[in-house]
C-alpha atoms as a PDB file:
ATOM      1  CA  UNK A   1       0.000   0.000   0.000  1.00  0.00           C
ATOM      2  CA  UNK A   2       1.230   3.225  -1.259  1.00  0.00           C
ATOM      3  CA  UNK A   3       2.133   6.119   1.480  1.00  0.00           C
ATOM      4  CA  UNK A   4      -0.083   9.453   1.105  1.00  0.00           C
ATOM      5  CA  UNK A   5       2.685  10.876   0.420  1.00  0.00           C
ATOM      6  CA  UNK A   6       4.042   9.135  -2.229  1.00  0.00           C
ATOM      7  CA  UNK A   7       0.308   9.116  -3.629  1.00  0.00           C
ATOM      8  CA  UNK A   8       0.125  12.629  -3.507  1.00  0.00           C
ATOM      9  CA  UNK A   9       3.153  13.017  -5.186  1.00  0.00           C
ATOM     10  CA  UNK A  10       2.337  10.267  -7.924  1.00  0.00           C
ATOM     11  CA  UNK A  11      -1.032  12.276  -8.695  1.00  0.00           C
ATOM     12  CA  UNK A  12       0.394  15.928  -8.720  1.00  0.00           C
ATOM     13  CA  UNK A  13      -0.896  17.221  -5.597  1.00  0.00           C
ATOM     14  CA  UNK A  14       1.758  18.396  -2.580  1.00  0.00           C
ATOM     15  CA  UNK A  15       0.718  16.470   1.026  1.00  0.00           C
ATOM     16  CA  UNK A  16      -1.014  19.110   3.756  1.00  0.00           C
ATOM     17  CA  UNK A  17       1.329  20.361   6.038  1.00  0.00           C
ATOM     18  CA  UNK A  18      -0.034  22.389   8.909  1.00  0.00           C
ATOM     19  CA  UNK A  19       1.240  25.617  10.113  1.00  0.00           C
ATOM     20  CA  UNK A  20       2.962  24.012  13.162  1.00  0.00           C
ATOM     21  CA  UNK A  21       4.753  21.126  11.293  1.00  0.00           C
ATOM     22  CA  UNK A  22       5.748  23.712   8.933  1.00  0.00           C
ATOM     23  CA  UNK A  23       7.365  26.041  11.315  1.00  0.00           C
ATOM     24  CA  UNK A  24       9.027  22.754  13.804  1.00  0.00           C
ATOM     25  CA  UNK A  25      10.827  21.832   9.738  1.00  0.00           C
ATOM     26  CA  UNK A  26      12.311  25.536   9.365  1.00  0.00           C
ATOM     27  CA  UNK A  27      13.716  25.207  12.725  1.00  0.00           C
ATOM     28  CA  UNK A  28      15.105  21.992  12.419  1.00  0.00           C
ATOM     29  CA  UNK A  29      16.848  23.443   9.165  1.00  0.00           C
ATOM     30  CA  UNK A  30      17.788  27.132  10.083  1.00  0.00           C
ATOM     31  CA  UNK A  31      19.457  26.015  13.607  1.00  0.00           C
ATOM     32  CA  UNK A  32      22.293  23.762  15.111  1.00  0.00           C
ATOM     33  CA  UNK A  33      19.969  22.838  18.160  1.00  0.00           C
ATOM     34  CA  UNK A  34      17.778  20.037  18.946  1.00  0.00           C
ATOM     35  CA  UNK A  35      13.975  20.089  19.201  1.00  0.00           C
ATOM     36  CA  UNK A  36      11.563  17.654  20.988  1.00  0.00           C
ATOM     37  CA  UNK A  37       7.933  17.925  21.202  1.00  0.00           C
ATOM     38  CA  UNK A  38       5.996  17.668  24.204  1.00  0.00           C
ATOM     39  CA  UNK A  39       3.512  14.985  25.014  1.00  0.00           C
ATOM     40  CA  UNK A  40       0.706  16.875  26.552  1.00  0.00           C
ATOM     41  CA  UNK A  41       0.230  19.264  23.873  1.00  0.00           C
ATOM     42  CA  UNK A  42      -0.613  19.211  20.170  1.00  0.00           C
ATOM     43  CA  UNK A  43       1.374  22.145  19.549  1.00  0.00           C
ATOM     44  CA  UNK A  44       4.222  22.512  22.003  1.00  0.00           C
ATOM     45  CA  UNK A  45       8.233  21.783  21.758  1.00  0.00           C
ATOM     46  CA  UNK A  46      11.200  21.987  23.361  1.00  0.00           C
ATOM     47  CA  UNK A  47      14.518  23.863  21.389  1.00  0.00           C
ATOM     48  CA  UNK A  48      17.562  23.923  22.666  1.00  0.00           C
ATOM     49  CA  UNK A  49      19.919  26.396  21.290  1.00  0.00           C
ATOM     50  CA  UNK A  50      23.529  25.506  20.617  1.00  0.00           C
ATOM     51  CA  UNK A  51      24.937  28.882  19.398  1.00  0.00           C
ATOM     52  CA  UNK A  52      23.514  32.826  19.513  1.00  0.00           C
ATOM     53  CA  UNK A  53      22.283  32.482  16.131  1.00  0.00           C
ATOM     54  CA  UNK A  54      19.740  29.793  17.243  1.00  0.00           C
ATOM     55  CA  UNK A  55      17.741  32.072  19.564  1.00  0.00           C
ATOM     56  CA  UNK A  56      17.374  34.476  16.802  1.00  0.00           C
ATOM     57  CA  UNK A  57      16.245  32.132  14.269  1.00  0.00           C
ATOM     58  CA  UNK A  58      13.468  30.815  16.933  1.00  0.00           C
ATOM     59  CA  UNK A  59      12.431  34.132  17.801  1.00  0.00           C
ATOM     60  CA  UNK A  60      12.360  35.201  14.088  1.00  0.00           C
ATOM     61  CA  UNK A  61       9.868  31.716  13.073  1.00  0.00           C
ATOM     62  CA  UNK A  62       8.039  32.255  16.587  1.00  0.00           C
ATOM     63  CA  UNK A  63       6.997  35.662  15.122  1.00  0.00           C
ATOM     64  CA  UNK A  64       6.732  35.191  11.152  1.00  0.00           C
ATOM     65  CA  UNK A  65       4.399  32.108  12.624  1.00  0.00           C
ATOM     66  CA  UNK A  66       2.375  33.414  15.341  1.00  0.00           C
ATOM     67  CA  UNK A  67       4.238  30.875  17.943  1.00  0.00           C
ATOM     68  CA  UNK A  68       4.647  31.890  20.970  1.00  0.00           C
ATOM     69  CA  UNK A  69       8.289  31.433  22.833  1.00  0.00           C
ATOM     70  CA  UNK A  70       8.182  30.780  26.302  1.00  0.00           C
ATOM     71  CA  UNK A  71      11.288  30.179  28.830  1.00  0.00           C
ATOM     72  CA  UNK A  72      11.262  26.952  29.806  1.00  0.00           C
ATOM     73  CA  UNK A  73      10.717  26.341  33.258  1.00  0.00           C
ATOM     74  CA  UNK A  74       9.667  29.647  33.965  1.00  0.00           C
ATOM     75  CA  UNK A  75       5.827  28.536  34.242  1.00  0.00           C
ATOM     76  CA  UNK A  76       3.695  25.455  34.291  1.00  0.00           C
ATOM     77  CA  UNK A  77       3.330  23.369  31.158  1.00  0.00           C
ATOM     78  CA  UNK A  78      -0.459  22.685  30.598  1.00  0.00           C
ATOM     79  CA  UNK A  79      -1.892  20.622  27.904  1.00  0.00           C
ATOM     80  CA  UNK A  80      -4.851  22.567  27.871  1.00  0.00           C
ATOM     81  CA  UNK A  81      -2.943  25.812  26.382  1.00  0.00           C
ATOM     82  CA  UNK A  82      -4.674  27.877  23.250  1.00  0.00           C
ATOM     83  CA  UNK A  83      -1.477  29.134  21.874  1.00  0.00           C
ATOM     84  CA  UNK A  84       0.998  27.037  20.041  1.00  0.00           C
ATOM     85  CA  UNK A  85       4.351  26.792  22.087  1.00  0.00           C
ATOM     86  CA  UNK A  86       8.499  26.937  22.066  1.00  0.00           C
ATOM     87  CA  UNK A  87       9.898  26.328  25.052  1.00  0.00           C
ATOM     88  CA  UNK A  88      13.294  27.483  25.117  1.00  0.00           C
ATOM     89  CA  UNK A  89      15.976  25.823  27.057  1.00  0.00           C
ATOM     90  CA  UNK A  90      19.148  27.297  27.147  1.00  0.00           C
ATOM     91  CA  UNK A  91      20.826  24.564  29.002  1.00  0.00           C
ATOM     92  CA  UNK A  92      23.238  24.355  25.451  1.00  0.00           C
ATOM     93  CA  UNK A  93      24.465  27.684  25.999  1.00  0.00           C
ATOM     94  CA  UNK A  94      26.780  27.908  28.481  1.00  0.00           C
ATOM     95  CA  UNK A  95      29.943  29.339  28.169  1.00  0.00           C
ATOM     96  CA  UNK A  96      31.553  30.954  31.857  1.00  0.00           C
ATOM     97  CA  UNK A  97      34.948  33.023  31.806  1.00  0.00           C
ATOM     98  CA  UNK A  98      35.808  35.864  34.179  1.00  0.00           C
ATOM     99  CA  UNK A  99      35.904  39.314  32.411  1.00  0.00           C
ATOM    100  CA  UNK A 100      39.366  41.113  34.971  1.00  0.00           C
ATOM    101  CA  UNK A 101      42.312  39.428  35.899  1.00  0.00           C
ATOM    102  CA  UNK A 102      40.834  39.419  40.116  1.00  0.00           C
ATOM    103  CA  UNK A 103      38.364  36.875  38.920  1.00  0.00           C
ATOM    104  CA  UNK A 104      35.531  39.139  40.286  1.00  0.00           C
ATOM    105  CA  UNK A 105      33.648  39.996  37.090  1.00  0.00           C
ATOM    106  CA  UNK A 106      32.298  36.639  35.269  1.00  0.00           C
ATOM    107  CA  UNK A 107      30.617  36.691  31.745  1.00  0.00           C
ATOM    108  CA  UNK A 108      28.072  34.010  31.543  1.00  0.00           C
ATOM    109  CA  UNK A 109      25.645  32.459  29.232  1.00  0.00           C
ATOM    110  CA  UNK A 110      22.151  31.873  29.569  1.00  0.00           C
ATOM    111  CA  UNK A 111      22.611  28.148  30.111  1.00  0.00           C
ATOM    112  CA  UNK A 112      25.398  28.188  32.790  1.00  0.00           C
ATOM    113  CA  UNK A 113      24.240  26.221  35.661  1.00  0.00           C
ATOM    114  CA  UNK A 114      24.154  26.987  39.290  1.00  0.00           C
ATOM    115  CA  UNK A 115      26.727  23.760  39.404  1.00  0.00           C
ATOM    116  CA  UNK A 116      29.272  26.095  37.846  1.00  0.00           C
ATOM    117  CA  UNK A 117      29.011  28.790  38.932  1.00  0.00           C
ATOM    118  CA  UNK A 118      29.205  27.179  42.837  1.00  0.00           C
ATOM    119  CA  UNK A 119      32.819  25.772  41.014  1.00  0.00           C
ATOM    120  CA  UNK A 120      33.680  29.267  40.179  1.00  0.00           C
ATOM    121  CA  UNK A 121      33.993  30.221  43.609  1.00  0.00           C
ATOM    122  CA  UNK A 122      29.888  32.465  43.939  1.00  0.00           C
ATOM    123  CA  UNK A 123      29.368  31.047  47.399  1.00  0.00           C
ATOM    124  CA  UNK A 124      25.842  33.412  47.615  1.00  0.00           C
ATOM    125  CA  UNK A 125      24.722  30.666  45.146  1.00  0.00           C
ATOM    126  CA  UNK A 126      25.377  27.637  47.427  1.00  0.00           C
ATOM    127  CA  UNK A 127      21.780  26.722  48.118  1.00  0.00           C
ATOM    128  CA  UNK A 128      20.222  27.177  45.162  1.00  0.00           C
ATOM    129  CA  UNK A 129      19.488  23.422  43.153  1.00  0.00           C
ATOM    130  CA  UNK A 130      22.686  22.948  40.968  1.00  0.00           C
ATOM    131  CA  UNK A 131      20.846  22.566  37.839  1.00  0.00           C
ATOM    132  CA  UNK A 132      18.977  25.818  38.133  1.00  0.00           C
ATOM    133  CA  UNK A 133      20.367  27.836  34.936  1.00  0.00           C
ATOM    134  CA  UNK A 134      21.155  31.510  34.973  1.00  0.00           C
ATOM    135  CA  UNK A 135      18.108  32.541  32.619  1.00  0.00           C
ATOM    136  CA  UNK A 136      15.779  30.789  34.966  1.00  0.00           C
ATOM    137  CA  UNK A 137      17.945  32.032  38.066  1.00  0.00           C
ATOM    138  CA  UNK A 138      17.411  35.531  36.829  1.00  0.00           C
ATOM    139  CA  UNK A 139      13.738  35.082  35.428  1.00  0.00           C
ATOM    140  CA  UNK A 140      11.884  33.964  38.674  1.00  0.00           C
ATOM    141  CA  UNK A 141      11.228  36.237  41.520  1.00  0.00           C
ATOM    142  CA  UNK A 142      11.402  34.117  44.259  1.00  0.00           C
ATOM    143  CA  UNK A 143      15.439  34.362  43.794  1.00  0.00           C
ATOM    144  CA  UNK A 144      15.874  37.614  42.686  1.00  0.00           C
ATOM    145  CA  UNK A 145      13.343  39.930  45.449  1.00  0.00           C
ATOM    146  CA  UNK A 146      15.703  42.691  47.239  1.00  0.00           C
ATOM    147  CA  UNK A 147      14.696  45.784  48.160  1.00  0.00           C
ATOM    148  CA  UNK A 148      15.901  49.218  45.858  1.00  0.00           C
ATOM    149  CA  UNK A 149      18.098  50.509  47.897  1.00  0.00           C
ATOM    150  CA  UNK A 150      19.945  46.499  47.755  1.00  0.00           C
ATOM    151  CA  UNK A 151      19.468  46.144  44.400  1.00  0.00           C
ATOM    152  CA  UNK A 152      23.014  46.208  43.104  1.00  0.00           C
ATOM    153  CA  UNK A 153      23.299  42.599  45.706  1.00  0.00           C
ATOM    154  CA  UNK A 154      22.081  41.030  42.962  1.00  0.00           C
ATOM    155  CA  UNK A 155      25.542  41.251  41.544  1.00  0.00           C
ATOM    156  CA  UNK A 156      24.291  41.734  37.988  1.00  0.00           C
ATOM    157  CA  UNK A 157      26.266  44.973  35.922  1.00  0.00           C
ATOM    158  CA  UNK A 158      25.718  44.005  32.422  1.00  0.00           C
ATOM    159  CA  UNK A 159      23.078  41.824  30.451  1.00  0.00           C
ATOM    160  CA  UNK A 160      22.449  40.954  26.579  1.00  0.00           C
ATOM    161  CA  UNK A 161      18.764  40.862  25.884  1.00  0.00           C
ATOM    162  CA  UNK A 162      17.163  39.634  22.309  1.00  0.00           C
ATOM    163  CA  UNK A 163      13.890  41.634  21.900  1.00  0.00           C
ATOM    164  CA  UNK A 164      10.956  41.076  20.503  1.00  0.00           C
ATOM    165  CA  UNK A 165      11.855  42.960  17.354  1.00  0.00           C
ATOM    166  CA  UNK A 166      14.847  40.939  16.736  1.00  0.00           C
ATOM    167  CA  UNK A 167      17.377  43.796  17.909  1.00  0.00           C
ATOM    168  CA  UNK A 168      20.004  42.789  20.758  1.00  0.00           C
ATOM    169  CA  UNK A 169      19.639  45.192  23.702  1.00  0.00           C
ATOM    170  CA  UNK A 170      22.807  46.080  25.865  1.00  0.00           C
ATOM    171  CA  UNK A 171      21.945  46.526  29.634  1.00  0.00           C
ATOM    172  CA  UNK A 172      24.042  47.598  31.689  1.00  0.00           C
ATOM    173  CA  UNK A 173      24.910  51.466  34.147  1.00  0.00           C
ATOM    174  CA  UNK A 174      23.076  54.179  32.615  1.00  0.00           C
ATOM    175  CA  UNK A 175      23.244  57.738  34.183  1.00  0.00           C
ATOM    176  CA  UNK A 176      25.113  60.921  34.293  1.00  0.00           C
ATOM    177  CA  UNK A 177      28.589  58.963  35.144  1.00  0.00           C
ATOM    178  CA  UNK A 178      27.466  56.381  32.566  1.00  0.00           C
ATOM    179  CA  UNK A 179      27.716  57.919  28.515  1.00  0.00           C
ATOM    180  CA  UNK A 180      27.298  54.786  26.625  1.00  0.00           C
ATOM    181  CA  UNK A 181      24.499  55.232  24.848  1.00  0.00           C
ATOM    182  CA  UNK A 182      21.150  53.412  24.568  1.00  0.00           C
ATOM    183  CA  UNK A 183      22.303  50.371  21.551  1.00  0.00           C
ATOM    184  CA  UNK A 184      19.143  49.874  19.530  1.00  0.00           C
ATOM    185  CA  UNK A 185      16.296  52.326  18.551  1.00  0.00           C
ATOM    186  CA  UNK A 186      13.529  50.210  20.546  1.00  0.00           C
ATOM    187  CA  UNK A 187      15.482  50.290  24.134  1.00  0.00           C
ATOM    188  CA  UNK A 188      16.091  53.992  23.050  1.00  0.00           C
ATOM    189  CA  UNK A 189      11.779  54.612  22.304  1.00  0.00           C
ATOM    190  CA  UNK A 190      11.455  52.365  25.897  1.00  0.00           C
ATOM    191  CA  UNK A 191      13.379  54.199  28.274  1.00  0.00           C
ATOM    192  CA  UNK A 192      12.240  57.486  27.978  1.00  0.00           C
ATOM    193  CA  UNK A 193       8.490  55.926  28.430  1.00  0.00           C
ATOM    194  CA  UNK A 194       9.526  53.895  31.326  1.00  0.00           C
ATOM    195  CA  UNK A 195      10.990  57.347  33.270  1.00  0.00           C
ATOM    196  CA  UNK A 196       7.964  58.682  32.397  1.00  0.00           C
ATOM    197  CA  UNK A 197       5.791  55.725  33.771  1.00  0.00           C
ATOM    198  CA  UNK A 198       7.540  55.994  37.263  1.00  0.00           C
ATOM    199  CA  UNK A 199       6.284  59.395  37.824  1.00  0.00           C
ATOM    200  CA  UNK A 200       2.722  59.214  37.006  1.00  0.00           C
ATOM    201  CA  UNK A 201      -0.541  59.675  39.880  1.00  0.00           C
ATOM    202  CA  UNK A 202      -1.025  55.757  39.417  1.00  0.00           C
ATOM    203  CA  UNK A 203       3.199  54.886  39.867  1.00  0.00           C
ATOM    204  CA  UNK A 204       3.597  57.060  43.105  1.00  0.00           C
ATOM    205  CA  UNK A 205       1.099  54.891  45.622  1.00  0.00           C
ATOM    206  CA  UNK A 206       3.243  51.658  44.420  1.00  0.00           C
ATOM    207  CA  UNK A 207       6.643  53.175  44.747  1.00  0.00           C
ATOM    208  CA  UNK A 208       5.954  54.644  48.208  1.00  0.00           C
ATOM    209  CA  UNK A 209       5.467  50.771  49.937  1.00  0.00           C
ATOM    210  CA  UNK A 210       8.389  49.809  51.724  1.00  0.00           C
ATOM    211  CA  UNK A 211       8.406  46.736  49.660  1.00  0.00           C
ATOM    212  CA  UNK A 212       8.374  46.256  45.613  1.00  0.00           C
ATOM    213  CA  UNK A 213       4.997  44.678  44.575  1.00  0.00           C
ATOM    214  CA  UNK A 214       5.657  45.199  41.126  1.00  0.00           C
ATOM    215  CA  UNK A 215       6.527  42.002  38.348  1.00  0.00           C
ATOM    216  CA  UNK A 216       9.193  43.824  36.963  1.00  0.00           C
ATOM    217  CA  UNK A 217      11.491  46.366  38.053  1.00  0.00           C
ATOM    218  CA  UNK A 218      10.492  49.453  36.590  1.00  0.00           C
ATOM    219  CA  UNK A 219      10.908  50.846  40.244  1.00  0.00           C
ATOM    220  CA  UNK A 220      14.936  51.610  39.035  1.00  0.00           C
ATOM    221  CA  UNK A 221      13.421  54.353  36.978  1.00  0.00           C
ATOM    222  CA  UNK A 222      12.891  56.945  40.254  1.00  0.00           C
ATOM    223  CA  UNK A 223      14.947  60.005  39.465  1.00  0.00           C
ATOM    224  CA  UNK A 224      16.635  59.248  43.163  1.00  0.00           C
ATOM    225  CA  UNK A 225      18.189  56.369  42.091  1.00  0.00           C
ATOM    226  CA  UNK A 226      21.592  57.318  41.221  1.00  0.00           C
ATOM    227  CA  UNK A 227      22.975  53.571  40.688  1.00  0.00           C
ATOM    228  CA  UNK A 228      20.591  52.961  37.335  1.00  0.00           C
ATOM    229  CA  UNK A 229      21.523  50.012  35.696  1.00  0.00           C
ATOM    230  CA  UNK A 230      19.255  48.957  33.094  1.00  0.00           C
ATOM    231  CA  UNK A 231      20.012  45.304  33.479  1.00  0.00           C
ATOM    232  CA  UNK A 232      18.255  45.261  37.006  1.00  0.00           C
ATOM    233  CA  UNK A 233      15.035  45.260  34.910  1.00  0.00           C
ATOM    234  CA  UNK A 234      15.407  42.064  34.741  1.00  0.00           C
ATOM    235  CA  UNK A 235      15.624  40.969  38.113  1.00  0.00           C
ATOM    236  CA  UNK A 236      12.541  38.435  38.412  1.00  0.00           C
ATOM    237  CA  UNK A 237      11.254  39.694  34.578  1.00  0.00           C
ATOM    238  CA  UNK A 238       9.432  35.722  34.219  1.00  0.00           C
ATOM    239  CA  UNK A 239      11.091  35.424  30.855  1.00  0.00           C
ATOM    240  CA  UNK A 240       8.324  38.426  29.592  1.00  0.00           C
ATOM    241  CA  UNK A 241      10.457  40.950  28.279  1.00  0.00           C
ATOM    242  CA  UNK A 242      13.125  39.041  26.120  1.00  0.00           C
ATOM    243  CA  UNK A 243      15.090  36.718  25.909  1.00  0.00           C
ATOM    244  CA  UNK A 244      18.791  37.008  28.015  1.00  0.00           C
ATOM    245  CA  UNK A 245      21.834  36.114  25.995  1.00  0.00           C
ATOM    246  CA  UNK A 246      24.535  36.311  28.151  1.00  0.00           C
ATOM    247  CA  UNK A 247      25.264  38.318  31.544  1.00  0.00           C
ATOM    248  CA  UNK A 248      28.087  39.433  33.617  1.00  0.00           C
ATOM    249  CA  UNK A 249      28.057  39.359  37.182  1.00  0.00           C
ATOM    250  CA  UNK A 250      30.087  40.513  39.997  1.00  0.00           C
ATOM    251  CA  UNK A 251      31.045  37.853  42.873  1.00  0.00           C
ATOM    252  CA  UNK A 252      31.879  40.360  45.034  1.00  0.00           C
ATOM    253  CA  UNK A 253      28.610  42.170  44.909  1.00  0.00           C
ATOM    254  CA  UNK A 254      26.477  39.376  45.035  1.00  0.00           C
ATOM    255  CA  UNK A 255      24.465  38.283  47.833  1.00  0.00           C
ATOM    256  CA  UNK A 256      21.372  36.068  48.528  1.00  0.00           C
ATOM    257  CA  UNK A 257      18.124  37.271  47.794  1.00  0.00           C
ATOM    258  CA  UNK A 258      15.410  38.082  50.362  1.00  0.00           C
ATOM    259  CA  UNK A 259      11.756  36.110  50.434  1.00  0.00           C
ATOM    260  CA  UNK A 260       9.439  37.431  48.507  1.00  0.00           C
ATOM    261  CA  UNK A 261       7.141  40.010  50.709  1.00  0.00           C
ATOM    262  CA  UNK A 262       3.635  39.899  51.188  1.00  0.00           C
ATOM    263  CA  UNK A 263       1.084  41.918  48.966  1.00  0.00           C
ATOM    264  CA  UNK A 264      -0.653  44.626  50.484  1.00  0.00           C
ATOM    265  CA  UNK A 265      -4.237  44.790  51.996  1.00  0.00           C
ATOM    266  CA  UNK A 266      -5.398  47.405  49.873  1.00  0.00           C
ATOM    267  CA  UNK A 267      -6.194  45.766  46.695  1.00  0.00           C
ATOM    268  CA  UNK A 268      -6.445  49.368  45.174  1.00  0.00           C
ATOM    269  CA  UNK A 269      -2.645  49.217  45.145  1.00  0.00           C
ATOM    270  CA  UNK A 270      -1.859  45.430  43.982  1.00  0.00           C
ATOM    271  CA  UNK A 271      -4.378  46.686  40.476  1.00  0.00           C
ATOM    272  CA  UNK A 272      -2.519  49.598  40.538  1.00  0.00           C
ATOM    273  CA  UNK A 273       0.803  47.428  40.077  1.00  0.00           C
ATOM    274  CA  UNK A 274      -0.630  44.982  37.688  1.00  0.00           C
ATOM    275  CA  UNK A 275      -1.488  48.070  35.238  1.00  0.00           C
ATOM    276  CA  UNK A 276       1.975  49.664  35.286  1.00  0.00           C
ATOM    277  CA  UNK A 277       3.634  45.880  35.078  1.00  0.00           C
ATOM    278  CA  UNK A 278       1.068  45.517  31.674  1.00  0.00           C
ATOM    279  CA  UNK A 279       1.857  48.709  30.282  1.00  0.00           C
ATOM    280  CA  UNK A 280       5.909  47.396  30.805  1.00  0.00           C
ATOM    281  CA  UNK A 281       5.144  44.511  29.180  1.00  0.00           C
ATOM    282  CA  UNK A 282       3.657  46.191  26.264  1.00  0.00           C
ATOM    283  CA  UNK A 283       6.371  48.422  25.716  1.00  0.00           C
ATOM    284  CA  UNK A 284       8.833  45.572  25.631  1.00  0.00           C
ATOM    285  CA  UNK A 285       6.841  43.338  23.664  1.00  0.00           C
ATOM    286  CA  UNK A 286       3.669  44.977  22.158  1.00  0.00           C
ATOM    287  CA  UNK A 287       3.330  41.608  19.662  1.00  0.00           C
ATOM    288  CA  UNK A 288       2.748  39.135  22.908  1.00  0.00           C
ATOM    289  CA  UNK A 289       5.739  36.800  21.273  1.00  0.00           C
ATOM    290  CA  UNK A 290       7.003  35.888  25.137  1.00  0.00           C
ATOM    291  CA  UNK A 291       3.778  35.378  26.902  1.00  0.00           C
END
């Protein structure tokens, strides 16, 4: 018995591919990495990028598609979902070398495990699981909560962010004692917005709690803050607002994170958060691509 395949091509007419199959063959063909599919979805995968190029062929299908491109680990799998999925595990990216000759500064990869970096001597990591990644590390809140004013004990100075229009983002100390300018022309529409979303009616009730409530960190933007570093948006970001490349952080600086905080009573203050945290979201990724 013939294959429909061969039949199809025996009586002129090409076999149905669907949308999904179509965009899981251009990735196996446009990148070095491997790709699994999940069993409890139809229309969900795993990737797992090799090089830098990889991530920007996925994101560039994801979008030309309409798939969307999750972190992976950075929320529950559900075979119940609407959307068609890539995960993205960045467990095949992990290159780790320190950046100064004390060893202090350390450029890292998405995909660098805790297990390393415990090796390379960043004790404030020692009881966090040893296959916890540095995208996921850096994603979820529950390692990354500190306070403003402790912000910099994160230890991250500089991070490499692919956005949703394809353009790589440098992070890093931005200020009056910090010229480099903003890298791409979205980061340089975003900023400006972002200042101007930390001092609006609706900001100033959810900046004056004496602890962050917020998703995302767009509480670095207060003019008073004269340590702005860009990559500190990051801290906790869910995987929402990009996806990280690489980052460099400093073992000297860094120091475990606090538990997360309570939210407040008034639930006029936790809407209040979830609106600014959308209209961050949007700014960073108006098509939806990473959520």
């Amino acid at each position: 018995m013939q294959n429909p395949s061969r039949r199809a091509f025996l009586g002129g007419r090409a076999p149905q591919i669907s949308p999904w199959e179509q965009f899981l063959l251009q990735v196996q063909r446009k990148t070095q990495g491997s790709l699994r599919r999940l069993d409890q979805g139809e229309e969900q995968a795993v990737f797992t990028p090799l090089i830098l190029a990889d991530l920007h062929h996925v994101r560039q299908l994801c979008h030309a598609f309409g798939i969307k491109l999750y972190l992976w680990g950075s929320r529950e799998q559900s075979d119940d979902e609407v959307d068609a999925i890539l995960w993205l595990d960045c467990s095949g990216l992990a290159q780790l070398a320190p950046v100064d000759a004390e060893q202090n500064q350390w450029f890292m990869q998405a995909g660098v495990s805790m297990a390393q970096l415990k090796e390379a001597g960043f004790d404030a990591l020692a009881s966090l699981p040893d296959d916890l990644l540095v995208a996921n590390w850096l994603a979820q809140a529950r390692y990354q909560y500190r306070p403003l004013h402790r912000i910099a004990e994160s230890g991250l100075v500089h991070a490499s962010l692919l956005m949703s229009d394809g353009t790589v983002s440098s992070l890093g100390a931005f200020g009056a004692q910090n010229t480099k300018p903003l890298n791409t022309a979205l980061l340089r529409q975003i900023v400006p917005q972002l200042f101007q979303l930390a001092t609006t009616e609706l900001a100033q009730p959810v900046l004056a709690l004496p602890d962050w409530i917020g998703a995302y960190r767009w509480d670095i933007l207060q003019a008073d803050n004269t340590a702005l570093n860009l990559s500190h948006l990051l801290l906790g970001h869910g995987g929402d607002l990009g996806v990280v490349e690489w980052v460099v952080l400093d073992k000297q600086l860094l120091r475990a994170a606090e538990p997360l905080k309570a939210l407040p009573e008034d639930p006029a203050l936790c809407i209040a958060a979830q609106e600014l945290d959308g209209a961050v979201k949007q700014l960073f990724d108006p098509d939806q691509l990473f959520s």
